[in-house]
C-alpha atoms as a PDB file:
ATOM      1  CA  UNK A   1      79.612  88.878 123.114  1.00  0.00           C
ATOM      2  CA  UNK A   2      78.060  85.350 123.493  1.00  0.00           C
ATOM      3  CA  UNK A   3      80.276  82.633 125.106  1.00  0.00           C
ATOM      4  CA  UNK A   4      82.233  81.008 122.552  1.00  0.00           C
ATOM      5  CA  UNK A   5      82.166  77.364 121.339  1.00  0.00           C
ATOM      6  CA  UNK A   6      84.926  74.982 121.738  1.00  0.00           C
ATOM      7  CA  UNK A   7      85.747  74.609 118.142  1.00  0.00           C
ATOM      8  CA  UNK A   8      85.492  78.385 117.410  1.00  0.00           C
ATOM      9  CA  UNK A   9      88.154  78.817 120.737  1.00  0.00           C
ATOM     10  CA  UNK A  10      90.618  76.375 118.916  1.00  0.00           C
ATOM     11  CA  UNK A  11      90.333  78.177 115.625  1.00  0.00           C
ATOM     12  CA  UNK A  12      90.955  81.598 117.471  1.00  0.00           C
ATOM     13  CA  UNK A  13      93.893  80.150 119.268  1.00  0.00           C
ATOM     14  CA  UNK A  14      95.215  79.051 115.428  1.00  0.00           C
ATOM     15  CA  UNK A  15      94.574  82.462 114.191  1.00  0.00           C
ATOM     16  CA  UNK A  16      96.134  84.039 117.197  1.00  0.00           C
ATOM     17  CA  UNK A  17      99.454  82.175 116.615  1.00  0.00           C
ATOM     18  CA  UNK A  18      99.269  83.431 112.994  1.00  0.00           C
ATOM     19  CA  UNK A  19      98.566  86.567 113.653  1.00  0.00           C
ATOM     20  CA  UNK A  20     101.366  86.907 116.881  1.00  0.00           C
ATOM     21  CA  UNK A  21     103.670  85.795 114.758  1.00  0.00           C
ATOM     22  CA  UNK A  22     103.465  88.211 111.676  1.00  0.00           C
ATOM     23  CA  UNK A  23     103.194  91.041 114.321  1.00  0.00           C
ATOM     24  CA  UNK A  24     105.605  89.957 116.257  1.00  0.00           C
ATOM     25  CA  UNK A  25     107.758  89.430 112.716  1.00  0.00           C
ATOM     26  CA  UNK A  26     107.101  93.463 112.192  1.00  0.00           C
ATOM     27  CA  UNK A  27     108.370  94.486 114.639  1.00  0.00           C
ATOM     28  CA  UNK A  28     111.577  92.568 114.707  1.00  0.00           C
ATOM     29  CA  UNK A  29     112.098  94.001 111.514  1.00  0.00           C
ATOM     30  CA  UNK A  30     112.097  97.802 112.856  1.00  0.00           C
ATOM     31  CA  UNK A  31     114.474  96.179 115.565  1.00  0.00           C
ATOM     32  CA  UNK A  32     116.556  94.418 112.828  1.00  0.00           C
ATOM     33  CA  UNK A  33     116.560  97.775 111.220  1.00  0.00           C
ATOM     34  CA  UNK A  34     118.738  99.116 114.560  1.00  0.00           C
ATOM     35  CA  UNK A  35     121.283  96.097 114.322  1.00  0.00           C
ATOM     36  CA  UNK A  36     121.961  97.547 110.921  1.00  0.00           C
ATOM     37  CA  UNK A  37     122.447 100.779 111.396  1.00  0.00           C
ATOM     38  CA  UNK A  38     124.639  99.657 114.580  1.00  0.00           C
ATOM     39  CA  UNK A  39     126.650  97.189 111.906  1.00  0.00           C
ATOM     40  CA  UNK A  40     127.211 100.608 109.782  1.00  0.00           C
ATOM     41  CA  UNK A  41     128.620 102.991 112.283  1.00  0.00           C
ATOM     42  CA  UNK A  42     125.246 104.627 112.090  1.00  0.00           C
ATOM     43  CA  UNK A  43     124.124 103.309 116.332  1.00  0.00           C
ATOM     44  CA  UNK A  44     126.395 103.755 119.073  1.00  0.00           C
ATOM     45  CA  UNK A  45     126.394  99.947 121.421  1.00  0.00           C
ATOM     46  CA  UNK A  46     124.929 102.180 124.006  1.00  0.00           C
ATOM     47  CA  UNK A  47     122.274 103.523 121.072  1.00  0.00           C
ATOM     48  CA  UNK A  48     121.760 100.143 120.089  1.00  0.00           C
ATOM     49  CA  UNK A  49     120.975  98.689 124.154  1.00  0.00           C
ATOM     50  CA  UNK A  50     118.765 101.045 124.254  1.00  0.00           C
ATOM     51  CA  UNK A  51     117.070 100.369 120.925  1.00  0.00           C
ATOM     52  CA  UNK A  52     116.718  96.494 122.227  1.00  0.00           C
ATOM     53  CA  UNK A  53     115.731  98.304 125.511  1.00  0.00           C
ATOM     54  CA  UNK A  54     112.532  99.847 124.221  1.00  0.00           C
ATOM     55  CA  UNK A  55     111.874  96.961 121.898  1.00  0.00           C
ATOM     56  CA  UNK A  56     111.292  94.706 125.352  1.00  0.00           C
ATOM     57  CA  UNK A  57     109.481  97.329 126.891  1.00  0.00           C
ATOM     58  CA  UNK A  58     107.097  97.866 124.559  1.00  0.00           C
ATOM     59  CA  UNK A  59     105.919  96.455 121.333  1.00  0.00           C
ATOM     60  CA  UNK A  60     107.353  92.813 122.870  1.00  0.00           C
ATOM     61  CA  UNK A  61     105.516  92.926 126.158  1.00  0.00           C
ATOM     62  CA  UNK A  62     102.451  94.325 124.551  1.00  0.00           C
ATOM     63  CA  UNK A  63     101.942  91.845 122.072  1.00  0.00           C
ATOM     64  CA  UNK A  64     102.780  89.312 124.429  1.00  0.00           C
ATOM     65  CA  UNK A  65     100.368  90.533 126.347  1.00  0.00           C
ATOM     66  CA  UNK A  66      97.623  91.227 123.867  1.00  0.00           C
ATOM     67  CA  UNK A  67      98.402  87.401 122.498  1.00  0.00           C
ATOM     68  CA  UNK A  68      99.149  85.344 125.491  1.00  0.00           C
ATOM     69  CA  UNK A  69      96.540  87.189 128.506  1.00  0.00           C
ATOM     70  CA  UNK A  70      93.918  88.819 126.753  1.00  0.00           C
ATOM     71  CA  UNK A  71      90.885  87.730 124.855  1.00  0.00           C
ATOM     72  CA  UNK A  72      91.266  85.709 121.994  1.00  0.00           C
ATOM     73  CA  UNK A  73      88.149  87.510 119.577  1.00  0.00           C
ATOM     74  CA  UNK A  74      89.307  90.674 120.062  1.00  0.00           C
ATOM     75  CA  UNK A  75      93.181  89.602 119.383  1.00  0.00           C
ATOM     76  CA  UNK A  76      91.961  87.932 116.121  1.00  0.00           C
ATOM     77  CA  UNK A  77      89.683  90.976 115.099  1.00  0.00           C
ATOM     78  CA  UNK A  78      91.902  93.971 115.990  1.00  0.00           C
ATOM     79  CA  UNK A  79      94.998  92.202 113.812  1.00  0.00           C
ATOM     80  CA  UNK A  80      92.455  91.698 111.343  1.00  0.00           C
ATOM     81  CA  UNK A  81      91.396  95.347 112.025  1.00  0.00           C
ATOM     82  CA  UNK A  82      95.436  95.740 111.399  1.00  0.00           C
ATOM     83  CA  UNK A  83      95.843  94.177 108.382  1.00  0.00           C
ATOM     84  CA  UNK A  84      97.883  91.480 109.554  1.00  0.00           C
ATOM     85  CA  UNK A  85      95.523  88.783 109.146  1.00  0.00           C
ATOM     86  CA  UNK A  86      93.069  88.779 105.929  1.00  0.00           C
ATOM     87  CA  UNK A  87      89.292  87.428 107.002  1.00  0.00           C
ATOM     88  CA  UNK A  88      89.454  85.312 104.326  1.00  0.00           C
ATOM     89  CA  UNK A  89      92.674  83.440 105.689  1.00  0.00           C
ATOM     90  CA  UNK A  90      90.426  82.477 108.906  1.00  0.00           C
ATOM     91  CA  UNK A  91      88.389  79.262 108.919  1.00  0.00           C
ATOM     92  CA  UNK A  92      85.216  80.305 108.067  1.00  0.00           C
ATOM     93  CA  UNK A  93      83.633  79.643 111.022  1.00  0.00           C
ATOM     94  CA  UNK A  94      85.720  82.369 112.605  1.00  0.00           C
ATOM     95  CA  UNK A  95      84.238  84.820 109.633  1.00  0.00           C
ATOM     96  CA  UNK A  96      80.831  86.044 111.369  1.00  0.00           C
ATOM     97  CA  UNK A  97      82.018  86.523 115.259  1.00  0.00           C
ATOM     98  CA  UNK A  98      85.501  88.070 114.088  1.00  0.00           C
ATOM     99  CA  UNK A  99      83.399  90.650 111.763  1.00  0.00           C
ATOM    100  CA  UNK A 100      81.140  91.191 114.866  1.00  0.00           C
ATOM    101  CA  UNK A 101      83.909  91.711 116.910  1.00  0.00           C
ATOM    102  CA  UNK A 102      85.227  94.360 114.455  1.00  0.00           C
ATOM    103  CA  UNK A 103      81.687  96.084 114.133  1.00  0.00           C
ATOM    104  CA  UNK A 104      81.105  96.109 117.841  1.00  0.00           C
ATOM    105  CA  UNK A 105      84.395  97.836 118.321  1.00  0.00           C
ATOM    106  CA  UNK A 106      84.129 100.358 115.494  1.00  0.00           C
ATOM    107  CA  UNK A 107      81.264 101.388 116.485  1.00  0.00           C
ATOM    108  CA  UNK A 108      82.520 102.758 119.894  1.00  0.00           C
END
C-alpha cells in the first residue's frame, strides 16, 4: 500500500480511537456479563478470576495490540470489515484507502 499522508495518518489515528473503543466496549460487555452471573450465584469467585483471567489474556491484549502496535489502515479497515465502524462515519478522505485496504485483504 502507498505510504500514507500526514493528514490521512491523523484521521486513522481518530478512527482507531473510535473504533478501539467500541471494540473494546464489546467485549467488556461479555465480561460484564460474568460479574452478573457471579452477582447471581450463577459464577463461583474462582469462576469469575478466571473469567477476568481470560478476558486479559485475550480479547484485551489483542486489541491492544491490534490498536496500539500494529498498522493503523488495516486496524481502521478490518473494524470496518467488523462492523464496528460504518465507512460513512470516517472522514472522507479515509473512504478510498480504507475500501482498498478492505479489497486488498478480501481478496486473499
Amino acid at each position: 500500500m502507498e505510504q500514507l499522508n500526514k493528514h490521512i495518518r491523523k484521521l486513522l489515528r481518530e478512527a482507531m480511537g473510535k473504533a478501539y473503543e467500541r471494540e473494546l466496549t464489546s467485549e467488556l460487555e461479555k465480561l460484564n456479563a460474568s460479574f452478573e452471573r457471579w452477582g447471581r450465584g450463577e459464577l463461583s469467585p474462582f469462576e469469575l478470576t478466571e473469567e477476568i483471567h481470560r478476558f486479559h489474556q485475550g480479547p484485551n491484549r489483542e486489541l491492544f495490540s491490534r490498536y496500539q502496535n500494529g498498522d493503523s489502515l488495516l486496524a481502521v479497515a478490518a473494524a470496518v470489515s467488523a462492523g464496528f465502524i460504518r465507512l460513512d462515519e470516517l472522514h472522507p478522505d479515509l473512504h478510498a484507502p480504507v475500501e482498498q485496504a478492505m479489497t486488498f485483504f478480501a481478496s486473499r
